[in-house]
PDB file of N, CA and C in Angstrom:
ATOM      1  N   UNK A   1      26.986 -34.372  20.781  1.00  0.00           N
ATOM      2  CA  UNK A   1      27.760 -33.191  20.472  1.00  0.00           C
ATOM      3  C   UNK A   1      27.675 -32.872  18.984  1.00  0.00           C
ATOM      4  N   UNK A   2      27.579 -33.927  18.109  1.00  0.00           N
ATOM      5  CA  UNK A   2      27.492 -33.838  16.596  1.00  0.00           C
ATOM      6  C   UNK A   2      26.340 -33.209  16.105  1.00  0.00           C
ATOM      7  N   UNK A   3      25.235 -33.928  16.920  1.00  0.00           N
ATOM      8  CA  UNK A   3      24.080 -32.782  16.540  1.00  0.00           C
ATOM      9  C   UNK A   3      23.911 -31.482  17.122  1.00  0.00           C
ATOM     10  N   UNK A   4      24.249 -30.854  18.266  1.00  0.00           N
ATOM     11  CA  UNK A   4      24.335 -30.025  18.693  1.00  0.00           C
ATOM     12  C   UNK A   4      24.556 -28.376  18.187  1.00  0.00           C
ATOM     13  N   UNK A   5      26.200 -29.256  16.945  1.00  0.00           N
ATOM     14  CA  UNK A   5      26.861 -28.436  16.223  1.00  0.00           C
ATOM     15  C   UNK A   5      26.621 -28.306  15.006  1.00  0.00           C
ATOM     16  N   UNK A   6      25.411 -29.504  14.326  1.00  0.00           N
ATOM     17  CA  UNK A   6      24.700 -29.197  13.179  1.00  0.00           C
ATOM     18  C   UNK A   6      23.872 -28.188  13.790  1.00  0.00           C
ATOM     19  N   UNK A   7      22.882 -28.313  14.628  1.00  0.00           N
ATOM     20  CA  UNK A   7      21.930 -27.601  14.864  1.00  0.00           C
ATOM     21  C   UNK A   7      22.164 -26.132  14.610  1.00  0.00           C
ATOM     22  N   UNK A   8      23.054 -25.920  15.776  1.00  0.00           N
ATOM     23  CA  UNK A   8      23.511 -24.374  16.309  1.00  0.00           C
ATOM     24  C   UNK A   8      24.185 -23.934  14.697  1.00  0.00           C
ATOM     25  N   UNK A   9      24.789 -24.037  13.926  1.00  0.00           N
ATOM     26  CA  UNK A   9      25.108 -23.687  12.091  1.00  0.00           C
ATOM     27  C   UNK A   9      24.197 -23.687  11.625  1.00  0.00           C
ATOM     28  N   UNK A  10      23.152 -24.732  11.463  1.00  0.00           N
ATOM     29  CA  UNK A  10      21.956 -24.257  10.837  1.00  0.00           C
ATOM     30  C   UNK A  10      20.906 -23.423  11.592  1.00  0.00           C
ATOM     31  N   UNK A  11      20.761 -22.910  12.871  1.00  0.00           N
ATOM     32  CA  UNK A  11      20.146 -21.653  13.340  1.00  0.00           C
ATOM     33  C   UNK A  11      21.027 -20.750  13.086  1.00  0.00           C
ATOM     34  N   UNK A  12      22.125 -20.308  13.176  1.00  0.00           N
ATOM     35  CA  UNK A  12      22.866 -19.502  12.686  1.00  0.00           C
ATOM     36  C   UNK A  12      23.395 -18.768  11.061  1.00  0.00           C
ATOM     37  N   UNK A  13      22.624 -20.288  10.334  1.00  0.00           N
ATOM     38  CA  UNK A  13      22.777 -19.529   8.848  1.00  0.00           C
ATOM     39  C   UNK A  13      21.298 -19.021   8.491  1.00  0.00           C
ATOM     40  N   UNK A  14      20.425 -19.883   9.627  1.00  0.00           N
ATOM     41  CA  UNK A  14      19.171 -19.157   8.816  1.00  0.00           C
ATOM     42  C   UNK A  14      18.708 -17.458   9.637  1.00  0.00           C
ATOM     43  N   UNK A  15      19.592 -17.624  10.768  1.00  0.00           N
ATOM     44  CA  UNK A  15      19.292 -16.186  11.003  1.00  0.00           C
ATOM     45  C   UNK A  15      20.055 -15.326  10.801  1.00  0.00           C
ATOM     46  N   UNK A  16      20.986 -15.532   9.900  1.00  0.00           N
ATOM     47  CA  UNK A  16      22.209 -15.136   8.709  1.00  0.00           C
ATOM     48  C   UNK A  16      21.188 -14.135   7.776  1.00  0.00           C
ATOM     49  N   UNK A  17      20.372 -15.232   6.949  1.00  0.00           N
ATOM     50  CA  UNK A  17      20.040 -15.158   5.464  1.00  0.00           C
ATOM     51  C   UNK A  17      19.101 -14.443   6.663  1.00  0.00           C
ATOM     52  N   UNK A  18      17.754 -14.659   7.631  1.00  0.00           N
ATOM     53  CA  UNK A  18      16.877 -13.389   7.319  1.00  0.00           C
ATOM     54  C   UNK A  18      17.003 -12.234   7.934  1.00  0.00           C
ATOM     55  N   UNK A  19      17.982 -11.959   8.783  1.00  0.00           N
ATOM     56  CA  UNK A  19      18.589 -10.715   8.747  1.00  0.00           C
ATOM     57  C   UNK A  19      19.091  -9.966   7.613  1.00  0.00           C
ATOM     58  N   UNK A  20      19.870 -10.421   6.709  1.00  0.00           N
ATOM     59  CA  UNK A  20      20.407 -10.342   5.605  1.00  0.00           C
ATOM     60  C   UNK A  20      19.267  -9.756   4.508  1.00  0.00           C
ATOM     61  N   UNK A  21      18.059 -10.462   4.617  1.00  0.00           N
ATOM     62  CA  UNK A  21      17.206 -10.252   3.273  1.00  0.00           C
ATOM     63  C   UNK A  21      16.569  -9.092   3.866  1.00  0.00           C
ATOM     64  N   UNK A  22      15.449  -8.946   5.416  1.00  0.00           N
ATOM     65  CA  UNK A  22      15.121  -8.232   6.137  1.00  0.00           C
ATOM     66  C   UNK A  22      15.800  -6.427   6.161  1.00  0.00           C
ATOM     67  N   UNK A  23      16.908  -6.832   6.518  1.00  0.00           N
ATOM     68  CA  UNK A  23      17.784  -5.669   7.356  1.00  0.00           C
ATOM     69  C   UNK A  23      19.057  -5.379   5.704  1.00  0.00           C
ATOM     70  N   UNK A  24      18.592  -5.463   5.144  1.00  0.00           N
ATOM     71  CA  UNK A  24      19.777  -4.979   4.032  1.00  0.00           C
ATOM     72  C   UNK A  24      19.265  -3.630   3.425  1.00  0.00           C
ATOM     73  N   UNK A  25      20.671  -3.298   2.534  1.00  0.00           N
ATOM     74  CA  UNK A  25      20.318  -1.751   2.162  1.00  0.00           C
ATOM     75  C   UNK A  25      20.231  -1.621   0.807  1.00  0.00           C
ATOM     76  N   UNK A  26      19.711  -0.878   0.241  1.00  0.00           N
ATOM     77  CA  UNK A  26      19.879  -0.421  -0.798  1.00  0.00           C
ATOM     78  C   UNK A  26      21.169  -0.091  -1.911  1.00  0.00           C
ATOM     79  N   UNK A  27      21.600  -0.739  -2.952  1.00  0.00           N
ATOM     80  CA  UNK A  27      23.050  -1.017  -3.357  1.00  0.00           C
ATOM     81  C   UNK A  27      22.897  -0.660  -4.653  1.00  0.00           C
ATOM     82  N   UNK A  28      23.570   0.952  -5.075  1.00  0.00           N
ATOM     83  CA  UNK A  28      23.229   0.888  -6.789  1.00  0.00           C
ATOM     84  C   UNK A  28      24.756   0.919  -7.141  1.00  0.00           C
ATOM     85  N   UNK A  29      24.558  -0.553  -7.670  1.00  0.00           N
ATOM     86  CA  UNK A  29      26.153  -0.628  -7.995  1.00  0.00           C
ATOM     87  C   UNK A  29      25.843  -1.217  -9.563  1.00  0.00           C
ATOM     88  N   UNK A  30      27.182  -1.418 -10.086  1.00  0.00           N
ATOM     89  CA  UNK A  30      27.337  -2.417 -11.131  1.00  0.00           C
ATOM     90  C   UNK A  30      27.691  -3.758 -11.247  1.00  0.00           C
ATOM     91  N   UNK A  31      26.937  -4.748 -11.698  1.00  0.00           N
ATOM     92  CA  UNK A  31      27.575  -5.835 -11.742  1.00  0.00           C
ATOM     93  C   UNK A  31      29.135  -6.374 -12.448  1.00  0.00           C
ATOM     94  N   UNK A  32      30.289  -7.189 -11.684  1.00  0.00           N
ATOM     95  CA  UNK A  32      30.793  -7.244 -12.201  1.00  0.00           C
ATOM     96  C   UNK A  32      31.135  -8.691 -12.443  1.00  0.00           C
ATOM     97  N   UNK A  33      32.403  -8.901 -13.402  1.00  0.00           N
ATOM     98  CA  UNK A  33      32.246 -10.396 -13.750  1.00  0.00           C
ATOM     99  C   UNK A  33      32.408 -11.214 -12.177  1.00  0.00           C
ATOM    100  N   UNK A  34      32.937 -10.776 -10.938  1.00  0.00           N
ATOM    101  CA  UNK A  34      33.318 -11.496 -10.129  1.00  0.00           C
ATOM    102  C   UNK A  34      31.919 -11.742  -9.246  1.00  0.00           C
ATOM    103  N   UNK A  35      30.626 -10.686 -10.129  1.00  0.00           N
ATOM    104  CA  UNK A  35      29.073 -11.156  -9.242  1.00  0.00           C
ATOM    105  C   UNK A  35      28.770 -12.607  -9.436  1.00  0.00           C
ATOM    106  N   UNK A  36      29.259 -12.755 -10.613  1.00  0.00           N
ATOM    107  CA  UNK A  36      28.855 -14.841 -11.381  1.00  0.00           C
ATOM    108  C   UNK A  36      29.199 -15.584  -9.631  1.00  0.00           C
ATOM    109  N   UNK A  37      30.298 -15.571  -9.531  1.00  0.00           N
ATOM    110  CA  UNK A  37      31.250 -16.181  -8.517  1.00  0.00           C
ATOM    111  C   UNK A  37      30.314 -15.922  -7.236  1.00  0.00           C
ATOM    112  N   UNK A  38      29.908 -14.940  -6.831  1.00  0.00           N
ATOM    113  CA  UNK A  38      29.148 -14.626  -5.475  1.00  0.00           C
ATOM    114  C   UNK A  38      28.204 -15.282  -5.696  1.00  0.00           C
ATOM    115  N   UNK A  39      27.111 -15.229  -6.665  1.00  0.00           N
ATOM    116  CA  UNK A  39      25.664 -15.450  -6.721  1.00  0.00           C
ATOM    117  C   UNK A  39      25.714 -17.321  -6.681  1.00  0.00           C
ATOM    118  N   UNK A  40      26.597 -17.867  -7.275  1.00  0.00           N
ATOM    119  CA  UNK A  40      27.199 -19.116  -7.619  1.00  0.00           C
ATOM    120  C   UNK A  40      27.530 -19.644  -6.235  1.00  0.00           C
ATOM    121  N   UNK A  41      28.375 -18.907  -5.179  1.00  0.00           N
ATOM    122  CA  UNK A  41      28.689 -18.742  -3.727  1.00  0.00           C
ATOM    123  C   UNK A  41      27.222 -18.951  -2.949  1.00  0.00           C
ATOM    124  N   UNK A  42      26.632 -18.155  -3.385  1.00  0.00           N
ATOM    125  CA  UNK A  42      25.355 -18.073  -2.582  1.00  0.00           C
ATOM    126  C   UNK A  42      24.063 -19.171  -3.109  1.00  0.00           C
ATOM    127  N   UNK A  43      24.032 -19.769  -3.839  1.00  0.00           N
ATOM    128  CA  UNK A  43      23.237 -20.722  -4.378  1.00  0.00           C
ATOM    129  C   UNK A  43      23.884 -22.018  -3.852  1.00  0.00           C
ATOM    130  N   UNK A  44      25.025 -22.206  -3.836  1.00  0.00           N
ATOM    131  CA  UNK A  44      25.762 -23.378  -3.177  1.00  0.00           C
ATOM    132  C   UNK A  44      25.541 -23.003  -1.724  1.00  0.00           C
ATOM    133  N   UNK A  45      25.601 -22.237  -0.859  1.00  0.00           N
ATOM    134  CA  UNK A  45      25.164 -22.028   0.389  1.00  0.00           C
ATOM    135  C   UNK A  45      23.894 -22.240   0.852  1.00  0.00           C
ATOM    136  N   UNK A  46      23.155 -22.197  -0.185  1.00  0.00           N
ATOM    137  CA  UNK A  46      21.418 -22.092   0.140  1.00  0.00           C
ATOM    138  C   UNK A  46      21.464 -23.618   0.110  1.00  0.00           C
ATOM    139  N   UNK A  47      22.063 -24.401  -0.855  1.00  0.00           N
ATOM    140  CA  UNK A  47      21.675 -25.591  -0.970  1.00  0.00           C
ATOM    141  C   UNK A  47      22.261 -26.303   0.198  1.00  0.00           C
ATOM    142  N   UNK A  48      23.485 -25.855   0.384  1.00  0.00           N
ATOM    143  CA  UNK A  48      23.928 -26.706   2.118  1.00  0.00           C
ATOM    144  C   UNK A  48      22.758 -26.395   2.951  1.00  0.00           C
ATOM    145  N   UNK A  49      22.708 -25.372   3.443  1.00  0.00           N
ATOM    146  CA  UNK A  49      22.056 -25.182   4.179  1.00  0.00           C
ATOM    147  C   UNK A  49      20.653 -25.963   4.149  1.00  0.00           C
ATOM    148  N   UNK A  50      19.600 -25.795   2.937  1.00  0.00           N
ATOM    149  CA  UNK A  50      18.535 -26.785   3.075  1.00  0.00           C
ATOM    150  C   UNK A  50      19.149 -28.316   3.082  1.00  0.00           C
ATOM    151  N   UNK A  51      20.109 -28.850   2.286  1.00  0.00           N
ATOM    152  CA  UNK A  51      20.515 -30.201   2.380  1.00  0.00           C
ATOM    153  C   UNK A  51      20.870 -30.427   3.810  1.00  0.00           C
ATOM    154  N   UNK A  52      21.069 -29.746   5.007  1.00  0.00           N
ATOM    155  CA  UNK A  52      21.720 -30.204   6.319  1.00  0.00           C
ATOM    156  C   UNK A  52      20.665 -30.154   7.191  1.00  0.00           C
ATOM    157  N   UNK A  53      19.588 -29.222   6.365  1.00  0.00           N
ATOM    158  CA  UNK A  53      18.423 -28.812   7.589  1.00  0.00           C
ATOM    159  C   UNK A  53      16.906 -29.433   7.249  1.00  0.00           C
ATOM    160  N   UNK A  54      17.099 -30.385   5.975  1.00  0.00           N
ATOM    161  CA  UNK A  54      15.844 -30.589   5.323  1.00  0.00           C
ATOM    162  C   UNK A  54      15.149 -31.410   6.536  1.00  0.00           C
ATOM    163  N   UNK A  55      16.095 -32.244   7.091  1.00  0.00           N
ATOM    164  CA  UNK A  55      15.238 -33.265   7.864  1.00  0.00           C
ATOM    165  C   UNK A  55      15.079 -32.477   9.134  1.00  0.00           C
ATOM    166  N   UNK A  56      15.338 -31.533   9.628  1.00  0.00           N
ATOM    167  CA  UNK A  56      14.985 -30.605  10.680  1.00  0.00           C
ATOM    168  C   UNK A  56      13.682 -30.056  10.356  1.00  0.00           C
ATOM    169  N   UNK A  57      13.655 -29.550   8.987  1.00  0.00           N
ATOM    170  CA  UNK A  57      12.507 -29.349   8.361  1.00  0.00           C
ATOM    171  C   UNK A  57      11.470 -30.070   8.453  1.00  0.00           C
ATOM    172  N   UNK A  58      11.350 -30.954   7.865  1.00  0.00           N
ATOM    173  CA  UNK A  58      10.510 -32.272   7.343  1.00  0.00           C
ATOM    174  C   UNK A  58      10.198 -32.611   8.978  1.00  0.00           C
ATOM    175  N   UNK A  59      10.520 -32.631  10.328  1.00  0.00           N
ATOM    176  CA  UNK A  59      10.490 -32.756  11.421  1.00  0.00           C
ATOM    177  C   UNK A  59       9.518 -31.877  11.967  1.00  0.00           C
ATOM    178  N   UNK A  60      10.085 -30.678  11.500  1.00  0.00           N
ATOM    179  CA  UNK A  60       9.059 -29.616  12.111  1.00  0.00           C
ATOM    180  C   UNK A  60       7.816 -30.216  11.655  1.00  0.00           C
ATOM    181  N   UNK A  61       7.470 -29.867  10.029  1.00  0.00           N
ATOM    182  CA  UNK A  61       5.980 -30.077   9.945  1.00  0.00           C
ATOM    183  C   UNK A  61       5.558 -31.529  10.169  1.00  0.00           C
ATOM    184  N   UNK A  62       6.187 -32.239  10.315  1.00  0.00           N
ATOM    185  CA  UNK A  62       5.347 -33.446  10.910  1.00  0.00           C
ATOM    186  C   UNK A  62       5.011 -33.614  11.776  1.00  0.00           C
ATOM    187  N   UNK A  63       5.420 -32.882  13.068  1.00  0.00           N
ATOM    188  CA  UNK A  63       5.076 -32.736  14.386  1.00  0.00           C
ATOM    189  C   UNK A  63       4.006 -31.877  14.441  1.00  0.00           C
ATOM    190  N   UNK A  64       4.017 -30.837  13.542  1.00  0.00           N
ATOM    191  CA  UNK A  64       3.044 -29.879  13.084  1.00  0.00           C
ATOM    192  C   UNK A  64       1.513 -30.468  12.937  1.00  0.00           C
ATOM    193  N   UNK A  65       1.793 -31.302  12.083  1.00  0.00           N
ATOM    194  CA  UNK A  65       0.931 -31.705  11.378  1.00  0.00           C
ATOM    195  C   UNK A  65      -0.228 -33.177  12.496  1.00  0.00           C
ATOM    196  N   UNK A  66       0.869 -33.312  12.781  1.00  0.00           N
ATOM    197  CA  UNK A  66       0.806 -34.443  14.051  1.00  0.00           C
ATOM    198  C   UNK A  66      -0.482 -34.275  15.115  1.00  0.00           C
ATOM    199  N   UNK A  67       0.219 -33.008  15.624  1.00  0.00           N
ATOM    200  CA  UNK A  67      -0.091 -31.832  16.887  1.00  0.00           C
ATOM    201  C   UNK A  67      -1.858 -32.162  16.329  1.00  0.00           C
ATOM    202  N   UNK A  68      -2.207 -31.197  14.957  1.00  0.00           N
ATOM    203  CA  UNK A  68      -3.093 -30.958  14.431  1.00  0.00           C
ATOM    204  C   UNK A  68      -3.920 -31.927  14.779  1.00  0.00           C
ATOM    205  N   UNK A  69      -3.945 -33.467  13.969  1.00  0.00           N
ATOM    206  CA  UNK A  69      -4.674 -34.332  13.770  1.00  0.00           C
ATOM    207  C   UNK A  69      -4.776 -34.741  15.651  1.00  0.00           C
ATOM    208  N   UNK A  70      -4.438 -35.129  16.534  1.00  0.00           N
ATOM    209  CA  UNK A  70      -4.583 -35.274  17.928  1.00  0.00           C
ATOM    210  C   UNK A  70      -5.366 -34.160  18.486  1.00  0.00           C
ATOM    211  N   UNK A  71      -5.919 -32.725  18.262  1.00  0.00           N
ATOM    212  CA  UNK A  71      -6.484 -31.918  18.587  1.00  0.00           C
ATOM    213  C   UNK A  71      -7.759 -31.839  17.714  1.00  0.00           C
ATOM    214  N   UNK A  72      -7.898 -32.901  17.107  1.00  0.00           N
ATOM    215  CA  UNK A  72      -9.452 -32.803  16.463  1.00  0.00           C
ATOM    216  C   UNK A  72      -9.679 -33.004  17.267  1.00  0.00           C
ATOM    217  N   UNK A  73     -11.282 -32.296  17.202  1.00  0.00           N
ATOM    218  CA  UNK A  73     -12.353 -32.443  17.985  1.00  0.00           C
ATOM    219  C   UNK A  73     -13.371 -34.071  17.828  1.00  0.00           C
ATOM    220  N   UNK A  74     -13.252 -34.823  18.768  1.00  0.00           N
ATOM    221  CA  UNK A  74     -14.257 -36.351  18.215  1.00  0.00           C
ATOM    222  C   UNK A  74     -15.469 -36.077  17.919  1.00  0.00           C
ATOM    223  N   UNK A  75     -16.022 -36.515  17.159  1.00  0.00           N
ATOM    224  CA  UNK A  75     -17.315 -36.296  16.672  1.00  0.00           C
ATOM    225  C   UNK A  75     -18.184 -37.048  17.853  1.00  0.00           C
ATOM    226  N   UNK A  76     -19.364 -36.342  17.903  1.00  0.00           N
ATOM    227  CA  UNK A  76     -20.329 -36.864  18.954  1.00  0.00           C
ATOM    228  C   UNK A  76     -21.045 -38.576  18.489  1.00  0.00           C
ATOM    229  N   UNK A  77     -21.137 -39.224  19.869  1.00  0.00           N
ATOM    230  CA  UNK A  77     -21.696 -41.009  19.326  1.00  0.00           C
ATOM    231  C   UNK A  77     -22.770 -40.728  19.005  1.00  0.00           C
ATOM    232  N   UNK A  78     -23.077 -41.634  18.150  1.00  0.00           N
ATOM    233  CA  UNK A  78     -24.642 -41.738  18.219  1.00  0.00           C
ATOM    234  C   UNK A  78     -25.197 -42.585  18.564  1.00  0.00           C
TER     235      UNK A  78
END
């Protein structure tokens, strides 16, 4: 159940952020002092997020990578 509920938060923040970067609008605003605080918000979020998902990560491409090397082709005997 523990992993379950890591999992499902970290698919959910990363299809957070690329909706977010993807699907956002155009904003001509001004920065104000309370942007420090957001951007600060959002850099601490990025880092949970890779710190909870790195080894989900690191999982993927090793299986990746895995996959790869088992689908060489053997070289012919001689």
């Amino acid at each position: 159940m523990k992993f379950f509920l890591k999992r499902n938060c970290f698919v959910f923040a990363m299809t957070f952020i690329i909706l977010t970067l993807f699907f956002g609008s155009t904003v001509h605003a001004y920065l104000d002092p309370g942007m420090g605080t957001l951007l600060l918000q959002l850099l601490a979020g990025a880092a949970l997020v890779i710190g909870i998902g790195w080894r989900y990560i690191l999982r993927f491409f090793k299986n990746l990578i895995k996959k790869f090397k088992n689908n060489k082709p053997s070289e012919p005997k001689v």
